[in-house]
Protein backbone atom coordinates (compact mmCIF):
# COMPACT_ATOMS: atom_id res chain seq x y z
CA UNK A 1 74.71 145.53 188.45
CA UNK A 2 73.82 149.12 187.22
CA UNK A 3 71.73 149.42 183.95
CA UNK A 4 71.49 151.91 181.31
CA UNK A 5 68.18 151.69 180.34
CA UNK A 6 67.40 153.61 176.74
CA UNK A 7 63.54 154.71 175.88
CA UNK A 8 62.25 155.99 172.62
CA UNK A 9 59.20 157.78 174.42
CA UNK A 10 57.66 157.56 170.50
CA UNK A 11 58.23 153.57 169.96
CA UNK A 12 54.26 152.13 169.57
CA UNK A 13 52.93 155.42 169.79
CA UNK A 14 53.67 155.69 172.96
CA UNK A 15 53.23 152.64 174.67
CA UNK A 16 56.88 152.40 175.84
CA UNK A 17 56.64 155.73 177.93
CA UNK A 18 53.54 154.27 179.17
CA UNK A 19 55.14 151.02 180.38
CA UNK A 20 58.50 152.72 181.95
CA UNK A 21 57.15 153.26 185.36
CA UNK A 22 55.60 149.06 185.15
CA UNK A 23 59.49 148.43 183.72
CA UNK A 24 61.25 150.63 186.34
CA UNK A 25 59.20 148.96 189.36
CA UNK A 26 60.39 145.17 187.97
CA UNK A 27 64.05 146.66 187.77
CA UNK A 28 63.47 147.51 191.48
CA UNK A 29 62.46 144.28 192.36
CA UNK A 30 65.17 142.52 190.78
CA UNK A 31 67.19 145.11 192.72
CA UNK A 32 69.35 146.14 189.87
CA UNK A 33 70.12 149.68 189.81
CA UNK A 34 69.26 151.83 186.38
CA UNK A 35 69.24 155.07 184.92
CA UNK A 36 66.60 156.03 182.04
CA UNK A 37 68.32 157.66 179.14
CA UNK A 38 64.95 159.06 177.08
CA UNK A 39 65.27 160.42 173.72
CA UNK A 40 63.69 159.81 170.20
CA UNK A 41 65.71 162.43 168.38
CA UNK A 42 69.63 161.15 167.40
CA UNK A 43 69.36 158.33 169.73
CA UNK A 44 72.70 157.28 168.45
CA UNK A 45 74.58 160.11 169.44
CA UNK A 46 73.23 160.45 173.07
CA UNK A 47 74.13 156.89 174.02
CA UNK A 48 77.92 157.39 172.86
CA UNK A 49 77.87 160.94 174.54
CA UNK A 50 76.41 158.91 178.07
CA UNK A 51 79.43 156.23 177.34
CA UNK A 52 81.93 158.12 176.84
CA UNK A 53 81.06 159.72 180.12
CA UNK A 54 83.33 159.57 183.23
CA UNK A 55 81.06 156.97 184.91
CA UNK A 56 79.97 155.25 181.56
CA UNK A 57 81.76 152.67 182.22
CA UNK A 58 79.82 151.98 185.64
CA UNK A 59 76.73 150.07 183.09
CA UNK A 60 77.02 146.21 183.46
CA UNK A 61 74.15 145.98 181.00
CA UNK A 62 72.64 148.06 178.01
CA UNK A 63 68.81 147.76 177.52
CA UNK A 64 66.83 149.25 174.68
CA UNK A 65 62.92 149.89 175.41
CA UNK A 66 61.27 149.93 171.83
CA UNK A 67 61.00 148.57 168.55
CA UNK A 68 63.59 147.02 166.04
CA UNK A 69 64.66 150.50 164.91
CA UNK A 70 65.24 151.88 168.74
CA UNK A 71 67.29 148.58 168.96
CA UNK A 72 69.00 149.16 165.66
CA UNK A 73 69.62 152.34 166.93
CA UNK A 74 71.43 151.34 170.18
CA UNK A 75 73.45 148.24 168.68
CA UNK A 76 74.75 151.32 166.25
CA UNK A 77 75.94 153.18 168.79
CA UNK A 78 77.46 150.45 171.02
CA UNK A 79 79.00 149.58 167.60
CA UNK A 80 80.63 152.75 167.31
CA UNK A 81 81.80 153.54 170.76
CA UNK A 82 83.96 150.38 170.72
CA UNK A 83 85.46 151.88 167.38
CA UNK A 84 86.06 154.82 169.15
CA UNK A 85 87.11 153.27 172.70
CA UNK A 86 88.72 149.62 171.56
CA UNK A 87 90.29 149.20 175.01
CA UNK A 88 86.33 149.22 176.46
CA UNK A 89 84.78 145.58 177.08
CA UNK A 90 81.29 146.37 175.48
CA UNK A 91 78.31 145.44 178.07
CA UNK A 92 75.63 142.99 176.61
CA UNK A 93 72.38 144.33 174.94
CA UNK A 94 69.30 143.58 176.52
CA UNK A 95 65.91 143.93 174.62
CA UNK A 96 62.83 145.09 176.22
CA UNK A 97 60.41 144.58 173.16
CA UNK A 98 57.74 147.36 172.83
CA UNK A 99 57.90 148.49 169.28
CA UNK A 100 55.38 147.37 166.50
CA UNK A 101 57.58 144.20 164.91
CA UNK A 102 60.25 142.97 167.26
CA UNK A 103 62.08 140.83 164.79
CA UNK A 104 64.90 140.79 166.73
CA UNK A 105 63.08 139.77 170.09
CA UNK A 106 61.55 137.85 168.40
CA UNK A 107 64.26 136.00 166.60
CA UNK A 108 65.82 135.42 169.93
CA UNK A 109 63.59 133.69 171.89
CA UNK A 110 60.83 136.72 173.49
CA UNK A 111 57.46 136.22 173.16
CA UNK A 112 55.96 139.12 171.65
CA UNK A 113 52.10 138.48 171.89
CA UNK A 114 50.13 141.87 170.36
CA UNK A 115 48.64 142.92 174.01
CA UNK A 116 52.11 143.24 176.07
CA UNK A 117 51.38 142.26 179.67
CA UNK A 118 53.50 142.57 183.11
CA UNK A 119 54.21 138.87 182.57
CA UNK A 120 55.89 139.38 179.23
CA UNK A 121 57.62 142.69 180.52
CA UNK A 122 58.71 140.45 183.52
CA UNK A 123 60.44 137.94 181.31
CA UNK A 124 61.97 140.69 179.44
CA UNK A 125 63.28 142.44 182.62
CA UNK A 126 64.57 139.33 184.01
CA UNK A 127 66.73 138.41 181.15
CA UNK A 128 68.94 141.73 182.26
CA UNK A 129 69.54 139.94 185.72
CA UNK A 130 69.45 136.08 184.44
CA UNK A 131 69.79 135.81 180.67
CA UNK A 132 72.32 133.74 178.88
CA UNK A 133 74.87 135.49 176.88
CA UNK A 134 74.03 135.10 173.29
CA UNK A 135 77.05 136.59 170.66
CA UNK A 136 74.69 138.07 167.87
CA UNK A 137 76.28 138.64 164.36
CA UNK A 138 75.54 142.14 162.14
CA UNK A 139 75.71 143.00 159.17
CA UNK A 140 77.31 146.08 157.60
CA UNK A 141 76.93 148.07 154.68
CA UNK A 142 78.73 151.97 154.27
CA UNK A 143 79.65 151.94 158.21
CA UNK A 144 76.01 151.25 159.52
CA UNK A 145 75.01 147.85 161.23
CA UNK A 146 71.85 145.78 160.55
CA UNK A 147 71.03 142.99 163.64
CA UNK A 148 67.69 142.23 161.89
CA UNK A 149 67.07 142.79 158.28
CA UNK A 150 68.03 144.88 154.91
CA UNK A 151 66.00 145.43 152.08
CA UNK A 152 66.09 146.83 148.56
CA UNK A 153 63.35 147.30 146.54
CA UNK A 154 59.29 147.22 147.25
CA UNK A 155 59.55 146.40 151.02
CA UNK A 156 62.12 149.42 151.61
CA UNK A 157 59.46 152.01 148.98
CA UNK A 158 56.33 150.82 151.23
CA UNK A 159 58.27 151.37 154.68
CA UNK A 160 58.69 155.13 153.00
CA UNK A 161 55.03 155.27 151.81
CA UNK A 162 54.15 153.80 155.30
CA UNK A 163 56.29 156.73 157.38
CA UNK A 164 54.61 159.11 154.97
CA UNK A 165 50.89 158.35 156.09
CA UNK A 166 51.68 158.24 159.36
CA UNK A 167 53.40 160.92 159.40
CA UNK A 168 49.77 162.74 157.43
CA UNK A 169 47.22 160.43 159.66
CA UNK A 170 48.61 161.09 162.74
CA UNK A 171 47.65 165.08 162.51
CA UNK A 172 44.22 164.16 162.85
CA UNK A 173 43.56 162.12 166.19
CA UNK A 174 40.56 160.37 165.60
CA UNK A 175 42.29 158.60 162.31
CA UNK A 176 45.83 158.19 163.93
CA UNK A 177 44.01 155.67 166.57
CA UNK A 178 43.33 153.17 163.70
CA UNK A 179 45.62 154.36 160.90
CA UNK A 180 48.83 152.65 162.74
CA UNK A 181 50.59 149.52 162.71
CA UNK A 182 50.03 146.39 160.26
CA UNK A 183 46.64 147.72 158.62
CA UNK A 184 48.80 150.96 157.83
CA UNK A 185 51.48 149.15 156.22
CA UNK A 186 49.09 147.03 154.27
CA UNK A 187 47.38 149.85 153.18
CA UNK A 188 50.88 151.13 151.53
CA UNK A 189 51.59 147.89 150.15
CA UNK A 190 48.17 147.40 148.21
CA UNK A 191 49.24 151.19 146.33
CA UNK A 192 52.23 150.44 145.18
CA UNK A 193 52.90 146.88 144.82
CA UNK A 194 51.54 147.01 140.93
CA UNK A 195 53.35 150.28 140.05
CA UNK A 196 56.78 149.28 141.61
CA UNK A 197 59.61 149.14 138.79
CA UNK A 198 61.59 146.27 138.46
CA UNK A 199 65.15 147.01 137.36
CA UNK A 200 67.88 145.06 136.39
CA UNK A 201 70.47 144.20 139.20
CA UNK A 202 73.89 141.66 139.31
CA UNK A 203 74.05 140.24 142.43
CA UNK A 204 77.69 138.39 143.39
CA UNK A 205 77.94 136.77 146.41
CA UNK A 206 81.26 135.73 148.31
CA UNK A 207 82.81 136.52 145.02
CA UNK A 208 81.02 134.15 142.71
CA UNK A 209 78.09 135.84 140.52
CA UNK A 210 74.28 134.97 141.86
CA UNK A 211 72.07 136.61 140.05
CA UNK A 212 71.08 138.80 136.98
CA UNK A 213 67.99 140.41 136.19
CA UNK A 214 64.64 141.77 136.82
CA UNK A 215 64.03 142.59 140.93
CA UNK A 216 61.30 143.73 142.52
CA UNK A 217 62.80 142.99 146.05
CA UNK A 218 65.86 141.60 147.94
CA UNK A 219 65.35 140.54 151.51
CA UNK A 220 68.87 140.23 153.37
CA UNK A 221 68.20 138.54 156.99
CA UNK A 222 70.47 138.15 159.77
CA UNK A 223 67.99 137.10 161.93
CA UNK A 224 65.41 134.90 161.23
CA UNK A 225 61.40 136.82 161.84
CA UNK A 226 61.31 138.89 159.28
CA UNK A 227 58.06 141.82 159.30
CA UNK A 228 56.68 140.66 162.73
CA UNK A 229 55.04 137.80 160.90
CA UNK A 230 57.25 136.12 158.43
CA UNK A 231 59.61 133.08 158.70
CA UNK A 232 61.36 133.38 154.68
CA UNK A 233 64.30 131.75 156.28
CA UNK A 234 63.75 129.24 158.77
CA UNK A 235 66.96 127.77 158.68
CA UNK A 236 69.02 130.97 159.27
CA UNK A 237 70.99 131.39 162.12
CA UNK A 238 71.69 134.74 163.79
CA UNK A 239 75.52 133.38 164.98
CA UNK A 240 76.75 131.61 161.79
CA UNK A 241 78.61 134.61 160.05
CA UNK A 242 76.71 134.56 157.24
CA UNK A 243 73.63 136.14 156.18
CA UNK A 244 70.43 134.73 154.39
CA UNK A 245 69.43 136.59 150.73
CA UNK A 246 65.48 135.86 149.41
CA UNK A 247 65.01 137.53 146.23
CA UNK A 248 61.96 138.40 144.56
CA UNK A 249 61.14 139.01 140.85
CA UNK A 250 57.38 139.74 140.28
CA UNK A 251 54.15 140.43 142.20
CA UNK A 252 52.94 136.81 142.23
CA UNK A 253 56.49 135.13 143.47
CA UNK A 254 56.46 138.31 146.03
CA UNK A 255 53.08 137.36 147.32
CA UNK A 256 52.66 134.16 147.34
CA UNK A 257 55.97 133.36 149.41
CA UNK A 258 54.93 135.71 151.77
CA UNK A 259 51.51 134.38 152.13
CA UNK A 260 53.06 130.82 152.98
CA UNK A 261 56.07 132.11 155.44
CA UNK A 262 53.73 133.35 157.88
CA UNK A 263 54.60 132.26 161.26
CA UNK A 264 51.19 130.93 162.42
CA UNK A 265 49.89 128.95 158.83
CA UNK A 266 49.51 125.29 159.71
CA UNK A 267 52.62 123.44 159.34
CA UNK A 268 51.72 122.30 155.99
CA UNK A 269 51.81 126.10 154.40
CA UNK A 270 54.90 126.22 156.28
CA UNK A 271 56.45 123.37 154.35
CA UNK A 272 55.32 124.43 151.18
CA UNK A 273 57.21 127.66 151.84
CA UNK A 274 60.07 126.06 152.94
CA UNK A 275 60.17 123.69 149.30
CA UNK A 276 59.35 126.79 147.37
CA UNK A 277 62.84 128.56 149.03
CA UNK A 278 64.89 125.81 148.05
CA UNK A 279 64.08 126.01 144.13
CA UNK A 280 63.88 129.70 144.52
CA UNK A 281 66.04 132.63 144.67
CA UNK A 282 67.49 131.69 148.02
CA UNK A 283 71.20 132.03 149.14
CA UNK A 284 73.54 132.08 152.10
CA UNK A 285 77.12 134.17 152.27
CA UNK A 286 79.17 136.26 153.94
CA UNK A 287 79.72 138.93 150.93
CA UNK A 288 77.15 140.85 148.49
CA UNK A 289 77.80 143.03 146.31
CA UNK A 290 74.39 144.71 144.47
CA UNK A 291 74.50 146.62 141.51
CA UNK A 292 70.99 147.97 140.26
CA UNK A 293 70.38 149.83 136.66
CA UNK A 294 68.67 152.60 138.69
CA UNK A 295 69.03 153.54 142.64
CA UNK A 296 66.53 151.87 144.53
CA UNK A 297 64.95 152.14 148.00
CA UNK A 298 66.80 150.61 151.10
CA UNK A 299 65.89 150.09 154.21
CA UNK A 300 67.63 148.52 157.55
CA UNK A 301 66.23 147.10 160.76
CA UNK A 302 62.72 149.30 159.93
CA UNK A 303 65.27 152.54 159.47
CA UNK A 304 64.83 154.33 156.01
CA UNK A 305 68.06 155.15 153.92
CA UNK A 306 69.46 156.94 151.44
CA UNK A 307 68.59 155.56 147.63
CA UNK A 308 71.32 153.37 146.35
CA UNK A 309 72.50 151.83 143.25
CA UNK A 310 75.30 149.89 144.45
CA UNK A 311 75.72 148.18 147.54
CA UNK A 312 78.32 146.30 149.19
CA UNK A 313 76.97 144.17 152.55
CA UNK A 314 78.90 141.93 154.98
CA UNK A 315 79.11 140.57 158.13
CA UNK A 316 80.74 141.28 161.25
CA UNK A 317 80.86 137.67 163.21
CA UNK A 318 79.57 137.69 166.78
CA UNK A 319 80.00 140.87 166.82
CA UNK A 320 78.07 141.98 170.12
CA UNK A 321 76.50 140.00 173.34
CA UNK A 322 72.57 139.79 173.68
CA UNK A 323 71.25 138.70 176.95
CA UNK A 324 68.24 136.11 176.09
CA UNK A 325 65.58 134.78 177.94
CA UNK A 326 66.40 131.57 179.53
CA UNK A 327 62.69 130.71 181.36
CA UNK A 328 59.73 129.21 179.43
């Protein structure tokens, strides 16, 4: 078994360059041979160019060392070389989880706690060898794939604001130490949640009409951990074909479901979540079409993109094999 193993040396600030040479000594053990593909720049474009390669074919398995967006990243690219090669059996995706959220390892069965140790990276690593095949669906909107989330609206403007400060904090060491991860996303939140507009948008879904009105965000999960933290759709299913829509009108609605979907509240908060989905604005389907009185910001497995004031989403059905854990 030879394994293509794909690093974004930036994912965590850092931390998954730091934990390659822990990674590549597990690998050894498990005696499966790799190559490291390293790149945080157009990470799309260098795993189709390594494909495409005379020996690219040689890779029983694909893993991605990184966050959701390296991930997103990857899946995009494996997406597109089987457009471009559809003779080419794709080889199953394998996460090693080392970004800041890990929805999608998450989702799938990893344990993710916040300090990574070689016992988690050993689970990881041994799902390449000895994980169960697991057909993952994605959804699509204007040729990109999703396998974790989309969103329009506040949670899309704060990932911007978030990328932003980062991008300022991290200048200035000292600051860039603590100025990272949740408290750095909170910290974007608490600026803008007040001052975000709320347009009007028509949502229709699988050809029947959903919604109209105010929104001041649209969650659309394939998977179900949404932001590291959240469970807004605990019964969604990442193999069903269709994908799960929470809307969200005001401030209060916005924070108080996400207060109550946190994974860890006591089972009771949990349930109260759950109750408050079903009366809310909560819907499966395969189809959405989203048409907002003024271009909003989207955003797709943690990846920013382009304002938009129309958008048409589906799904592509088991569209790509994921190698899961399959020990405790």
């Amino acid at each position: 078994m030879k394994v293509l193993c794909v690093l974004n040396p930036l994912a965590a600030s850092g931390e998954a360059m730091q934990r390659w040479p822990s990674v590549q000594q597990l690998l050894q053990t498990l005696h499966l041979d790799h190559e490291m593909l390293a790149t945080h720049r157009a990470i799309e474009d260098c795993v189709v160019t390594r494909l495409t390669a005379a020996d690219g074919g040689d890779f029983s398995v694909i893993a991605g060392m990184g966050g959701d967006g390296t991930h997103s990243a990857v899946i995009n690219a494996l997406m597109r070389f089987q457009e471009l090669h559809p003779e080419r059996t794709l080889p199953p995706y394998a996460f090693i989880p080392l970004g800041t959220g890990n929805d999608l390892a998450k989702s799938l069965g990893f344990h993710i706690p916040e300090s990574v140790t070689t016992r988690d990276l050993w689970r990881a690593v041994s799902a390449i060898a000895h994980g169960a095949d697991y057909r993952l669906d994605l959804g699509v909107f204007g040729g990109r794939y999703f396998a974790d989330a989309l969103t329009l609206g506040l949670d899309s403007q704060v990932l911007r604001e978030r990328n932003a400060q980062k991008r300022r904090w991290d200048r200035i060491p000292v600051l860039r130490r603590f100025l990272r991860g949740r408290l750095l996303y909170t910290l974007s939140l608490s600026r803008l949640i007040f001052i975000q507009n709320r347009p009007q948008v028509k949502i229709v879904v699988d050809g029947n009409q959903w919604y109209e009105g105010p929104l001041l965000n649209l969650v659309i999960n394939n998977t179900r951990i949404y932001g590291g933290v959240f469970d807004l759709c605990p019964e969604a299913y990442a193999d069903d074909g269709l994908l799960d829509a929470v809307l969200f009108t005001g401030q209060t609605d916005y924070l108080t479901r996400y207060l109550l979907a946190m994974r860890f509240n006591p089972k009771l908060a949990r349930k109260r979540s759950e109750d408050l989905l079903r009366v809310a604005s909560h819907i499966q389907g395969a189809k959405f079409e989203i048409q907002v009185s003024q271009p909003l910001a989207v955003q797709a497995d943690g990846e920013e993109c382009p304002d938009a004031g129309h958008l048409e989403i589906g799904v592509r059905h088991r569209a790509i094999a994921i190698k899961t854990p399959v020990e405790p």
